[in-house]
PDB file of N, CA and C in Angstrom:
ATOM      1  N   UNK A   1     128.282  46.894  39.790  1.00  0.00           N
ATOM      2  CA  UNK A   1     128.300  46.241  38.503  1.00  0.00           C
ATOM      3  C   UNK A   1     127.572  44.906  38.630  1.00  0.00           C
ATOM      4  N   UNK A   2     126.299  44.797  37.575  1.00  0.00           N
ATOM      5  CA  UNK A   2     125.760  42.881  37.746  1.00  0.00           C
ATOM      6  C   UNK A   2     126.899  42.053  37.136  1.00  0.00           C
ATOM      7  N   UNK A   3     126.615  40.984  38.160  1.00  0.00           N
ATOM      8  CA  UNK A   3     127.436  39.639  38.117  1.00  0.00           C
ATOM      9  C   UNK A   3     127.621  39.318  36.163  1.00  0.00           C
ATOM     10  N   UNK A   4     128.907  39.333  35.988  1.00  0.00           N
ATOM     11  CA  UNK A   4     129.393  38.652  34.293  1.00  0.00           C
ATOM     12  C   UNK A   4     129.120  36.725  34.523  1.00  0.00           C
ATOM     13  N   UNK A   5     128.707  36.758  33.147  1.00  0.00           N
ATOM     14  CA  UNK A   5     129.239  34.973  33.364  1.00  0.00           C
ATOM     15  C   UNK A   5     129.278  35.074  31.685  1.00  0.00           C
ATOM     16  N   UNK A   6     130.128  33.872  31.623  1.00  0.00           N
ATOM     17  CA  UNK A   6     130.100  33.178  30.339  1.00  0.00           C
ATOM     18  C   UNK A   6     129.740  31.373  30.498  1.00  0.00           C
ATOM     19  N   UNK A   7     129.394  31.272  29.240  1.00  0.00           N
ATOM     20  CA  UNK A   7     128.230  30.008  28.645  1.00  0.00           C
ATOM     21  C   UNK A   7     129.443  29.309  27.946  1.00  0.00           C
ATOM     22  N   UNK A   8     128.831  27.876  28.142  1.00  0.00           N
ATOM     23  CA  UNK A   8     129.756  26.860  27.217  1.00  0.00           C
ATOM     24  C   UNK A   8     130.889  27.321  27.123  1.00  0.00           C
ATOM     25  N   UNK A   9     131.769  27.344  27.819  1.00  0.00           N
ATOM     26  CA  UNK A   9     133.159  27.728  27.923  1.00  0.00           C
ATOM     27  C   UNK A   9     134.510  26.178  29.048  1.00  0.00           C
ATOM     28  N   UNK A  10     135.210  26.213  28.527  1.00  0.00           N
ATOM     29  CA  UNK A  10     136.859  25.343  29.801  1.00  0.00           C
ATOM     30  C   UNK A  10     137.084  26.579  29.732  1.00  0.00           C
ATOM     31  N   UNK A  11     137.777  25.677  31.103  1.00  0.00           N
ATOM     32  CA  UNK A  11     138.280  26.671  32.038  1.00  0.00           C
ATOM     33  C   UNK A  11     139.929  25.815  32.463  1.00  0.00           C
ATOM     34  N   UNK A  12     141.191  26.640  32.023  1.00  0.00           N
ATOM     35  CA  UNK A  12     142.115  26.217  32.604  1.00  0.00           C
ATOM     36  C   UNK A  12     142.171  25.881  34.174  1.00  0.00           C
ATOM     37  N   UNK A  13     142.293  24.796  34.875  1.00  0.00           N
ATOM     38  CA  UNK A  13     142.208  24.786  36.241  1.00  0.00           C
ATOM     39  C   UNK A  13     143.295  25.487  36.797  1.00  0.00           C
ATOM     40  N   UNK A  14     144.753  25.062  36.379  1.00  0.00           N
ATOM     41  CA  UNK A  14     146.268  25.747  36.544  1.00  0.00           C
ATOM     42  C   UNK A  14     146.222  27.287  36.898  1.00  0.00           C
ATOM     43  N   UNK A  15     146.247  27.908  37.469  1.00  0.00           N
ATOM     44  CA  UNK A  15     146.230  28.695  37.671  1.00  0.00           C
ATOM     45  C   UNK A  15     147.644  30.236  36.957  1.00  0.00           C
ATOM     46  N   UNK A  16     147.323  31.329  36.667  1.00  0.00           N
ATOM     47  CA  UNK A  16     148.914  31.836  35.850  1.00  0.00           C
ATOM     48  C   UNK A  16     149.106  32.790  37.011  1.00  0.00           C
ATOM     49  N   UNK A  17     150.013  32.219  37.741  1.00  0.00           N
ATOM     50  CA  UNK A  17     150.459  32.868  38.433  1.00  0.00           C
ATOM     51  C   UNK A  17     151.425  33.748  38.574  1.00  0.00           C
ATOM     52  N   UNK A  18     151.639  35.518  39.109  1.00  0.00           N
ATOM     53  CA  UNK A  18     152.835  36.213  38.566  1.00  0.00           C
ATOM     54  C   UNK A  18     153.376  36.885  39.643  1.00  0.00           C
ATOM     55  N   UNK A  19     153.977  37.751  39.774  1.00  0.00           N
ATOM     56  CA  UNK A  19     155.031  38.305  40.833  1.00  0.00           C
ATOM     57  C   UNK A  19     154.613  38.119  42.281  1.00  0.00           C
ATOM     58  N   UNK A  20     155.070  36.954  42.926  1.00  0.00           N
ATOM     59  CA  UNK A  20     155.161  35.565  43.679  1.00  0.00           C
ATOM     60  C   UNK A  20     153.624  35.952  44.298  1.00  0.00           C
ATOM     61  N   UNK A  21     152.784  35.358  43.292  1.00  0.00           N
ATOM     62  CA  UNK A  21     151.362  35.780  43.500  1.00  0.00           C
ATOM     63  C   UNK A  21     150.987  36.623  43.835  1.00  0.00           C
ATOM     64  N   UNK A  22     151.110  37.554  43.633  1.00  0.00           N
ATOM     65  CA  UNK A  22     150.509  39.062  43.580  1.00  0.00           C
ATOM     66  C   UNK A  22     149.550  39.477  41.934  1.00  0.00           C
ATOM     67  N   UNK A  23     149.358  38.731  41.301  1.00  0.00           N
ATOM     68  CA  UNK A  23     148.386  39.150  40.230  1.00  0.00           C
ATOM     69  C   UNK A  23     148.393  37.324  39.881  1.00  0.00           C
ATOM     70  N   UNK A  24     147.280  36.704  40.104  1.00  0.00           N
ATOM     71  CA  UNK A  24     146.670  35.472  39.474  1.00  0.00           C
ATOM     72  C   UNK A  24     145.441  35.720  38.711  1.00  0.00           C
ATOM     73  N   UNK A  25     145.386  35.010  38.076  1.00  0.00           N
ATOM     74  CA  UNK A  25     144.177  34.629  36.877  1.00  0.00           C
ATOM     75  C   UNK A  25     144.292  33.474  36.148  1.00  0.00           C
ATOM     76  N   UNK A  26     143.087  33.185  35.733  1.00  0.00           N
ATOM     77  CA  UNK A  26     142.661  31.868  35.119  1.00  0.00           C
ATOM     78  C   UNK A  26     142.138  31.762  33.629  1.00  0.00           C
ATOM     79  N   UNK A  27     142.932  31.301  32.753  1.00  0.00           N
ATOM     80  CA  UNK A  27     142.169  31.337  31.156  1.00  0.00           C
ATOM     81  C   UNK A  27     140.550  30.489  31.632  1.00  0.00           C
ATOM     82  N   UNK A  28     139.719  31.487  30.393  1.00  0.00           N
ATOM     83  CA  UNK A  28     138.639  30.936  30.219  1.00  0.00           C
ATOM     84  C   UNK A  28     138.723  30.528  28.310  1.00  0.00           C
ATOM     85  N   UNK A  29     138.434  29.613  28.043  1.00  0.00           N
ATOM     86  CA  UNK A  29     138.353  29.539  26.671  1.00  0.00           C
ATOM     87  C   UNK A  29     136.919  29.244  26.014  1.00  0.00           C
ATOM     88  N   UNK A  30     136.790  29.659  24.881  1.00  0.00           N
ATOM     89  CA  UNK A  30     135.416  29.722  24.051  1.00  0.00           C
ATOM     90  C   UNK A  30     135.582  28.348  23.149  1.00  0.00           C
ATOM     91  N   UNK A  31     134.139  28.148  22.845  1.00  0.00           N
ATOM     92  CA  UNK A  31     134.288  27.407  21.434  1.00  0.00           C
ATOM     93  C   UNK A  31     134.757  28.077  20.279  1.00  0.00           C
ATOM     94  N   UNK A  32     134.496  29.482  19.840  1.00  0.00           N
ATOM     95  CA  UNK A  32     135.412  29.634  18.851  1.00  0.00           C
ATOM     96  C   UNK A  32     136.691  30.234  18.505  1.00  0.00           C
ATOM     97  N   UNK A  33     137.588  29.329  19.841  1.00  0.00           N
ATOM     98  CA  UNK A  33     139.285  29.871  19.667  1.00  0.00           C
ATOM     99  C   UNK A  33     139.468  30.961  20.238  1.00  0.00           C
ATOM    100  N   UNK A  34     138.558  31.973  20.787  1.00  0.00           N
ATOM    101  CA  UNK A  34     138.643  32.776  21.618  1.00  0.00           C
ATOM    102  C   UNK A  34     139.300  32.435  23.470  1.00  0.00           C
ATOM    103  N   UNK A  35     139.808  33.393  23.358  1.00  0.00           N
ATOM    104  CA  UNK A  35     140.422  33.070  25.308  1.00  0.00           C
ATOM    105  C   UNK A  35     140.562  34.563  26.071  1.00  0.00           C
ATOM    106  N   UNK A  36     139.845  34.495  27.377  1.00  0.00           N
ATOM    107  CA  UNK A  36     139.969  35.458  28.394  1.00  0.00           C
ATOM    108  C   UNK A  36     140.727  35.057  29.098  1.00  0.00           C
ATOM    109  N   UNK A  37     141.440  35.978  30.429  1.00  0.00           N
ATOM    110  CA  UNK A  37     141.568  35.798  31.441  1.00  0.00           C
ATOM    111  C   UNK A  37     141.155  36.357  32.771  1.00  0.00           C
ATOM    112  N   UNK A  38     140.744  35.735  33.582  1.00  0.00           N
ATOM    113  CA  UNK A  38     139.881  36.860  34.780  1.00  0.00           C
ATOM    114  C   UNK A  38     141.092  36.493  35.943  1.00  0.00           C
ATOM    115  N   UNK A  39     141.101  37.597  36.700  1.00  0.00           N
ATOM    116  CA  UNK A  39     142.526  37.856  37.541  1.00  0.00           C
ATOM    117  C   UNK A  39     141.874  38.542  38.571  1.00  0.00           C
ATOM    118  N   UNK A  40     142.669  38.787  39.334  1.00  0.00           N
ATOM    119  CA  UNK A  40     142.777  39.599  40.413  1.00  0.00           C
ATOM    120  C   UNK A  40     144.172  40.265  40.909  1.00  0.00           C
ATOM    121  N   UNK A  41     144.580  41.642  40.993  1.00  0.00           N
ATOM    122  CA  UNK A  41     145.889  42.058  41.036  1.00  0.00           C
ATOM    123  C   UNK A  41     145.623  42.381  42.356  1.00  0.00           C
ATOM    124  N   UNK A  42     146.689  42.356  43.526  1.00  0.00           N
ATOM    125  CA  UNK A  42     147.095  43.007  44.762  1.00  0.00           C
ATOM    126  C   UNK A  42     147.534  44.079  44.732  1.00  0.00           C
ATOM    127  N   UNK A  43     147.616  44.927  45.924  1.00  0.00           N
ATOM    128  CA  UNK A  43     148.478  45.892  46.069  1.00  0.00           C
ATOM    129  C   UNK A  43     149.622  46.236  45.074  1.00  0.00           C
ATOM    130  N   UNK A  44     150.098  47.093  44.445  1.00  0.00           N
ATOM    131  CA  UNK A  44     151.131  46.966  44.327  1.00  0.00           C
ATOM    132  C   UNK A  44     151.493  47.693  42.293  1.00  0.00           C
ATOM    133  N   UNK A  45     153.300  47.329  42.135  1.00  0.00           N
ATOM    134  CA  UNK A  45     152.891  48.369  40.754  1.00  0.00           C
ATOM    135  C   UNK A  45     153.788  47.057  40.069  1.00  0.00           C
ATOM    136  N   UNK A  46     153.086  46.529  39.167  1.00  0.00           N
ATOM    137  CA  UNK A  46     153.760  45.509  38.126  1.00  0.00           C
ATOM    138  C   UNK A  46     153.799  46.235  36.507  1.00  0.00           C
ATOM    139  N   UNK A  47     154.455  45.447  35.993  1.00  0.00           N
ATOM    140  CA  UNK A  47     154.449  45.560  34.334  1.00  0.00           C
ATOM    141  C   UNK A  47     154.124  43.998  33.486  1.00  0.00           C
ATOM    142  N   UNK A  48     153.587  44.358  32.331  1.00  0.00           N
ATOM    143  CA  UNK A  48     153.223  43.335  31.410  1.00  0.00           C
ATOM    144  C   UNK A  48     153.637  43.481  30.407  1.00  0.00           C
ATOM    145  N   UNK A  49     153.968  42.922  29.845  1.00  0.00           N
ATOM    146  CA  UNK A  49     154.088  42.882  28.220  1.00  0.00           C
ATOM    147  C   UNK A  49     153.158  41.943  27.209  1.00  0.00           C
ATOM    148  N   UNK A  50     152.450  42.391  25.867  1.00  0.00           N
ATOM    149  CA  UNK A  50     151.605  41.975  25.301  1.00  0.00           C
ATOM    150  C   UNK A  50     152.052  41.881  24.152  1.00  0.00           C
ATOM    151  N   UNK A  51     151.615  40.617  23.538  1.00  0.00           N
ATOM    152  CA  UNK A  51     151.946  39.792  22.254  1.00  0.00           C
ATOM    153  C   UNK A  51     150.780  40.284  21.019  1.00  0.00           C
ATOM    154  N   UNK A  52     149.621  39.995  21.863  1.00  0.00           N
ATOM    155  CA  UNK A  52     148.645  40.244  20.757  1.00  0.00           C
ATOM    156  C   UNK A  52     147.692  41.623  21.244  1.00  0.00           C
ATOM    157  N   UNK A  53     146.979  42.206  20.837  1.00  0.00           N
ATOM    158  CA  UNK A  53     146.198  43.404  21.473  1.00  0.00           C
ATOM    159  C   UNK A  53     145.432  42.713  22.937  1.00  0.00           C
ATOM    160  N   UNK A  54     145.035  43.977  23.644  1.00  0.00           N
ATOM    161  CA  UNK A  54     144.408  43.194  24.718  1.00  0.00           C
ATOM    162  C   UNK A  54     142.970  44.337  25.377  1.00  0.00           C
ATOM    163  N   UNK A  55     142.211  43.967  25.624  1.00  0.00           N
ATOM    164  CA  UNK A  55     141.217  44.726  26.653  1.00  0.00           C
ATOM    165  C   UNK A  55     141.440  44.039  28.097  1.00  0.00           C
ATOM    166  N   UNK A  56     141.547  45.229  28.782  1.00  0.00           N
ATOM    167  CA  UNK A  56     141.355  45.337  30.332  1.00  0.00           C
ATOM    168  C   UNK A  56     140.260  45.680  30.929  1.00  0.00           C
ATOM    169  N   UNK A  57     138.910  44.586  31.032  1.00  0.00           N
ATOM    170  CA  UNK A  57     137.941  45.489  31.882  1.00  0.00           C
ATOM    171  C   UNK A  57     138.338  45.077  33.243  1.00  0.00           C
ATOM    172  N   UNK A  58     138.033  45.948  34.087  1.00  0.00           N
ATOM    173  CA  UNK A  58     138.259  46.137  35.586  1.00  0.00           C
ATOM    174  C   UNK A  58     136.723  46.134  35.865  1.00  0.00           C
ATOM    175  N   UNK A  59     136.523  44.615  36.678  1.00  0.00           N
ATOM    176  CA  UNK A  59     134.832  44.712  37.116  1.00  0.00           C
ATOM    177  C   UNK A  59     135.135  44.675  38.639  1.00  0.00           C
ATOM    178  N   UNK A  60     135.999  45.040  39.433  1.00  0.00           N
ATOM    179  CA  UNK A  60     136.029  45.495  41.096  1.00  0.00           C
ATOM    180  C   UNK A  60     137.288  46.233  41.630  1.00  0.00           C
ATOM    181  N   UNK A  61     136.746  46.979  42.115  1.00  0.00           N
ATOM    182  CA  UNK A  61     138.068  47.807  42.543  1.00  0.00           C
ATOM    183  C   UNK A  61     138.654  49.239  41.286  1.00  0.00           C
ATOM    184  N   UNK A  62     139.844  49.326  41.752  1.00  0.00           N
ATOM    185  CA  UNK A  62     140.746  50.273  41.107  1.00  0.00           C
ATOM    186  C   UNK A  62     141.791  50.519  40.474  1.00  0.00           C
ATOM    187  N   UNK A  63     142.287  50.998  39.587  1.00  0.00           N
ATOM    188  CA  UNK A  63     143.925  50.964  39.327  1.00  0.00           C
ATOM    189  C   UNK A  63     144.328  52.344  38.558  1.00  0.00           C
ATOM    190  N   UNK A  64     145.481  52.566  38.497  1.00  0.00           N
ATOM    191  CA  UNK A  64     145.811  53.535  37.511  1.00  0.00           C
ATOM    192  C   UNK A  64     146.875  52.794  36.354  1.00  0.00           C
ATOM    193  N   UNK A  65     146.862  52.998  35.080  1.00  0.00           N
ATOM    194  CA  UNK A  65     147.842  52.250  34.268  1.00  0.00           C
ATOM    195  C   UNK A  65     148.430  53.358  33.084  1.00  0.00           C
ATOM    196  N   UNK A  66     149.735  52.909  32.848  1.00  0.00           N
ATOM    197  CA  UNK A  66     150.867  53.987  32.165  1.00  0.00           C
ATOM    198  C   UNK A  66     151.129  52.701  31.029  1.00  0.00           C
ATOM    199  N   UNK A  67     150.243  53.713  29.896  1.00  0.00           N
ATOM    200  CA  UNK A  67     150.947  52.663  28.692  1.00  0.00           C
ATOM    201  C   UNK A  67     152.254  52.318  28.087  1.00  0.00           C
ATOM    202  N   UNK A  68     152.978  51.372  27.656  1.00  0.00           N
ATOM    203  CA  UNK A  68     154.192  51.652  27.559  1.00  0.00           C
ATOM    204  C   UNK A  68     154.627  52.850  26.090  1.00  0.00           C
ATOM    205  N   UNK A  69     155.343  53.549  26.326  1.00  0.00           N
ATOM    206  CA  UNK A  69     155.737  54.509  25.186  1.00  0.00           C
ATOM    207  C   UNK A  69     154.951  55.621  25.660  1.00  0.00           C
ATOM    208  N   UNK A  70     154.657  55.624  26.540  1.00  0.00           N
ATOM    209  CA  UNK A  70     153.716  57.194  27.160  1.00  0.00           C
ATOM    210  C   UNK A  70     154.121  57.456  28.554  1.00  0.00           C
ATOM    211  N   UNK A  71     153.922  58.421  29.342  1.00  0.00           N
ATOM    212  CA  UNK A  71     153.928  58.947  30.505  1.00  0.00           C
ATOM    213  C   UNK A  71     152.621  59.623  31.174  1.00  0.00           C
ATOM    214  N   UNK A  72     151.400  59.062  30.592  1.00  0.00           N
ATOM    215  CA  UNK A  72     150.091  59.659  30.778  1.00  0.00           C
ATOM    216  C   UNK A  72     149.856  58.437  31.700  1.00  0.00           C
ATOM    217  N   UNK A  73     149.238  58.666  33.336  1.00  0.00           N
ATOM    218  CA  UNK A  73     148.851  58.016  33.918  1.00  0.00           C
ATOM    219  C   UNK A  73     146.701  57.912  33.862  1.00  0.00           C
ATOM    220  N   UNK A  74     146.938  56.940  33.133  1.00  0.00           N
ATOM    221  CA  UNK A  74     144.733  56.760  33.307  1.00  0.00           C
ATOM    222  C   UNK A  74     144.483  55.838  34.756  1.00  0.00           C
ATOM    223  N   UNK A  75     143.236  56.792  35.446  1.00  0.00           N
ATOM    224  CA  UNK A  75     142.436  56.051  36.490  1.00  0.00           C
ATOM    225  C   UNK A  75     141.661  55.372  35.528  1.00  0.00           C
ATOM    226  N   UNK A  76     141.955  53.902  36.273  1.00  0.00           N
ATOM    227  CA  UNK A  76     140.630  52.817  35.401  1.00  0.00           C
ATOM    228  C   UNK A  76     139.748  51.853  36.864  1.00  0.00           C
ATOM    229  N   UNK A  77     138.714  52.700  36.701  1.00  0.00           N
ATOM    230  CA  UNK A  77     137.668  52.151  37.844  1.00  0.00           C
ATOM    231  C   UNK A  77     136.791  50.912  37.348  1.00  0.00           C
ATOM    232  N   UNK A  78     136.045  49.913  38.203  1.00  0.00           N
ATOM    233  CA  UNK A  78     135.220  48.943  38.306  1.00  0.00           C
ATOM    234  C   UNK A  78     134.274  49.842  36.926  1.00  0.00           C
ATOM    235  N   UNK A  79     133.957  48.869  36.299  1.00  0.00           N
ATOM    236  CA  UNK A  79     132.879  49.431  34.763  1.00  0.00           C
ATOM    237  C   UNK A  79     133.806  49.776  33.853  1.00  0.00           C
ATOM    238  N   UNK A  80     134.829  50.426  34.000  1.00  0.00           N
ATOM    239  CA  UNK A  80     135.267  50.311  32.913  1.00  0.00           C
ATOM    240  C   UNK A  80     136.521  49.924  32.316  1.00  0.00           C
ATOM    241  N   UNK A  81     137.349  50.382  31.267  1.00  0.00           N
ATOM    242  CA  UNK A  81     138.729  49.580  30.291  1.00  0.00           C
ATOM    243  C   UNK A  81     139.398  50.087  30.391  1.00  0.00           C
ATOM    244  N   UNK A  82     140.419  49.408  29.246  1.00  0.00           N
ATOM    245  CA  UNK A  82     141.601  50.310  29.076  1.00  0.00           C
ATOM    246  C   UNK A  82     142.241  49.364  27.778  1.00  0.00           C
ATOM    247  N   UNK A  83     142.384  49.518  26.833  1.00  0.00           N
ATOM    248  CA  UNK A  83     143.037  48.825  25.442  1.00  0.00           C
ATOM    249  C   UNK A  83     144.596  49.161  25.164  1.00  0.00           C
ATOM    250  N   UNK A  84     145.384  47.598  24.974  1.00  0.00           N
ATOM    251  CA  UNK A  84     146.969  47.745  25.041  1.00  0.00           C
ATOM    252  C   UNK A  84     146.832  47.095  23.609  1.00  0.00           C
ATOM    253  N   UNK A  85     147.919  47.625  22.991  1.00  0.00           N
ATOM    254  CA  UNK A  85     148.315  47.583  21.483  1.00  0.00           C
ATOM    255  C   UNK A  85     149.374  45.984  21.725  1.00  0.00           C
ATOM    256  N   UNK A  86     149.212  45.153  20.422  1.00  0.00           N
ATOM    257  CA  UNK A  86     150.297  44.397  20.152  1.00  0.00           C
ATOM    258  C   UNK A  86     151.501  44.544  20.093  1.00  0.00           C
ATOM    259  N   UNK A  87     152.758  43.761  20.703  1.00  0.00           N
ATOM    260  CA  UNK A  87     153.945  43.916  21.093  1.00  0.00           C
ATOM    261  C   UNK A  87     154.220  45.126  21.554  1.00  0.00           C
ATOM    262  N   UNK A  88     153.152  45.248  23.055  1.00  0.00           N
ATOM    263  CA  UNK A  88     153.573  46.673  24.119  1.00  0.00           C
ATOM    264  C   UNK A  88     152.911  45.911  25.086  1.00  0.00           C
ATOM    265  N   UNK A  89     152.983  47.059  26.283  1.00  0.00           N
ATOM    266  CA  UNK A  89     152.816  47.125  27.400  1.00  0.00           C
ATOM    267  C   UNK A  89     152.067  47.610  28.142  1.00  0.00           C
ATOM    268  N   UNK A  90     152.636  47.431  29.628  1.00  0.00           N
ATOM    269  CA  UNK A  90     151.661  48.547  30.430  1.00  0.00           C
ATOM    270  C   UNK A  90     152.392  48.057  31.365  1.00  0.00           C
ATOM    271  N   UNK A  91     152.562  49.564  32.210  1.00  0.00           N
ATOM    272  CA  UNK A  91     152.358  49.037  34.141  1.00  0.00           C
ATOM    273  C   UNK A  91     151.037  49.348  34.680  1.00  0.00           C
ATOM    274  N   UNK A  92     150.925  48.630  35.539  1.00  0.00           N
ATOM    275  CA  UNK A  92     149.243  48.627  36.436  1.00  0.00           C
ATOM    276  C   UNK A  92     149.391  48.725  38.063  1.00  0.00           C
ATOM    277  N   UNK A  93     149.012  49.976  38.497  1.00  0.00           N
ATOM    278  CA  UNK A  93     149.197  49.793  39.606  1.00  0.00           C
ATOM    279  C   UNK A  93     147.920  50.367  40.985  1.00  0.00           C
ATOM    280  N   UNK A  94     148.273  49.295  42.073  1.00  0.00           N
ATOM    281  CA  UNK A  94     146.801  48.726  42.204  1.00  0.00           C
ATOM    282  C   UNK A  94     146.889  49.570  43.758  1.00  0.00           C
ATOM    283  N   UNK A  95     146.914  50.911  43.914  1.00  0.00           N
ATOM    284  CA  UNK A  95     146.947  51.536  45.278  1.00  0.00           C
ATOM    285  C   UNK A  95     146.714  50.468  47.161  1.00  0.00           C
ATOM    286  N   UNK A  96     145.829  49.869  46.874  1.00  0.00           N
ATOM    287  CA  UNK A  96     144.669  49.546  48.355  1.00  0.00           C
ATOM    288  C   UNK A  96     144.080  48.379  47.735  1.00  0.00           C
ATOM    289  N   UNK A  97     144.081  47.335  48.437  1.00  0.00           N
ATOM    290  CA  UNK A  97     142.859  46.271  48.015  1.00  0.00           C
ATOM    291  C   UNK A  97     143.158  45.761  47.405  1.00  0.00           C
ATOM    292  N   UNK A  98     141.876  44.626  46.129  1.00  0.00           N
ATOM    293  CA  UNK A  98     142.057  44.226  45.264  1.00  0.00           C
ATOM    294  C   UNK A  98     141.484  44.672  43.732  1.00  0.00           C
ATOM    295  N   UNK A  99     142.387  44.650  42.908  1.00  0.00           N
ATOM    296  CA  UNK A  99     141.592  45.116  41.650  1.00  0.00           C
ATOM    297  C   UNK A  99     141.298  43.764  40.392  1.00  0.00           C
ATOM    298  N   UNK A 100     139.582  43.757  40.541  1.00  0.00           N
ATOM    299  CA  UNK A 100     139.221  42.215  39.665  1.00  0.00           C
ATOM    300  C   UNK A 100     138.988  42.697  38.440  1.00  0.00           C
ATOM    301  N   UNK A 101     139.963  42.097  36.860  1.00  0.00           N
ATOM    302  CA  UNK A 101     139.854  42.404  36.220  1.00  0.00           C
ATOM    303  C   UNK A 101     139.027  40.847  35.117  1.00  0.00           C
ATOM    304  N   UNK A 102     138.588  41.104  33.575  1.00  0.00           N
ATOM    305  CA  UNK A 102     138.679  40.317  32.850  1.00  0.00           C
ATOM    306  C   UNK A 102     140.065  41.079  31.690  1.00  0.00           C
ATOM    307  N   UNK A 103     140.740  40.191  31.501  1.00  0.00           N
ATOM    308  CA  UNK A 103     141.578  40.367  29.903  1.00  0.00           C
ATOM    309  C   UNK A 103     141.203  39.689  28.767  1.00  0.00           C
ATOM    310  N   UNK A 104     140.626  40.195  27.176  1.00  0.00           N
ATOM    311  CA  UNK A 104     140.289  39.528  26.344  1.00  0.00           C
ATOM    312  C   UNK A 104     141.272  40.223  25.596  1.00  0.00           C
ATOM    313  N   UNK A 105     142.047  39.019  24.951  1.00  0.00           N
ATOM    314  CA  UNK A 105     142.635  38.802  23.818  1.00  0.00           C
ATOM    315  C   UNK A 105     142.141  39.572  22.401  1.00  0.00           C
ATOM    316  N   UNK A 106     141.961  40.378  22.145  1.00  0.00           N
ATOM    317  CA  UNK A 106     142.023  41.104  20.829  1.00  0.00           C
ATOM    318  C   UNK A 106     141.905  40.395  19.448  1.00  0.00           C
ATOM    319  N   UNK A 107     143.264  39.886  19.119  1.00  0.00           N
ATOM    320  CA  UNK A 107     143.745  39.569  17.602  1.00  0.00           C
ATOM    321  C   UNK A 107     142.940  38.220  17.178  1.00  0.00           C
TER     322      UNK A 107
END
């Protein structure tokens, strides 16, 4: 996959750190009120919960993710997504390695 960047953008320095660092990421924010987050998940099988809609691109590595209210497990490889609905979920789980994702905020 070629290198992503974004233009004219802050960058939270703080880091959001989650299950005792095993998935970190960093807001990126836009000029127009827009906000990403780019992460990196470890090993391992977590859950999230989502407020507003969300895209998951995965630009390294691997994962498989179980939306919440389903039992369908999707492989989501480096290139491509996976879209979570407002006030739901997901578990994500990251076999081997690391899996580098971006999250953009939807709503």
């Amino acid at each position: 996959m070629s290198a992503i960047s974004f233009s004219d953008v802050s960058v939270d320095a703080k880091a959001n750190v989650y299950f005792d660092g095993r998935v970190v990421s960093h807001t990126v924010r836009f000029k127009d009120g827009s906000k990403k987050t780019l992460g990196l998940i470890y090993a391992g099988e977590y859950h999230f919960g989502t407020a507003a809609p969300e895209r998951m691109e995965i630009i390294a590595g691997a994962c498989t993710v179980v939306l919440d209210g389903t039992t369908e497990v999707h492989e989501v490889h480096a290139g491509s997504h996976f879209d979570v609905a407002r006030d739901s979920g997901f578990t994500i789980t990251v076999k081997d390695g690391i899996c580098e994702y971006i999250c953009s905020f939807l709503a």
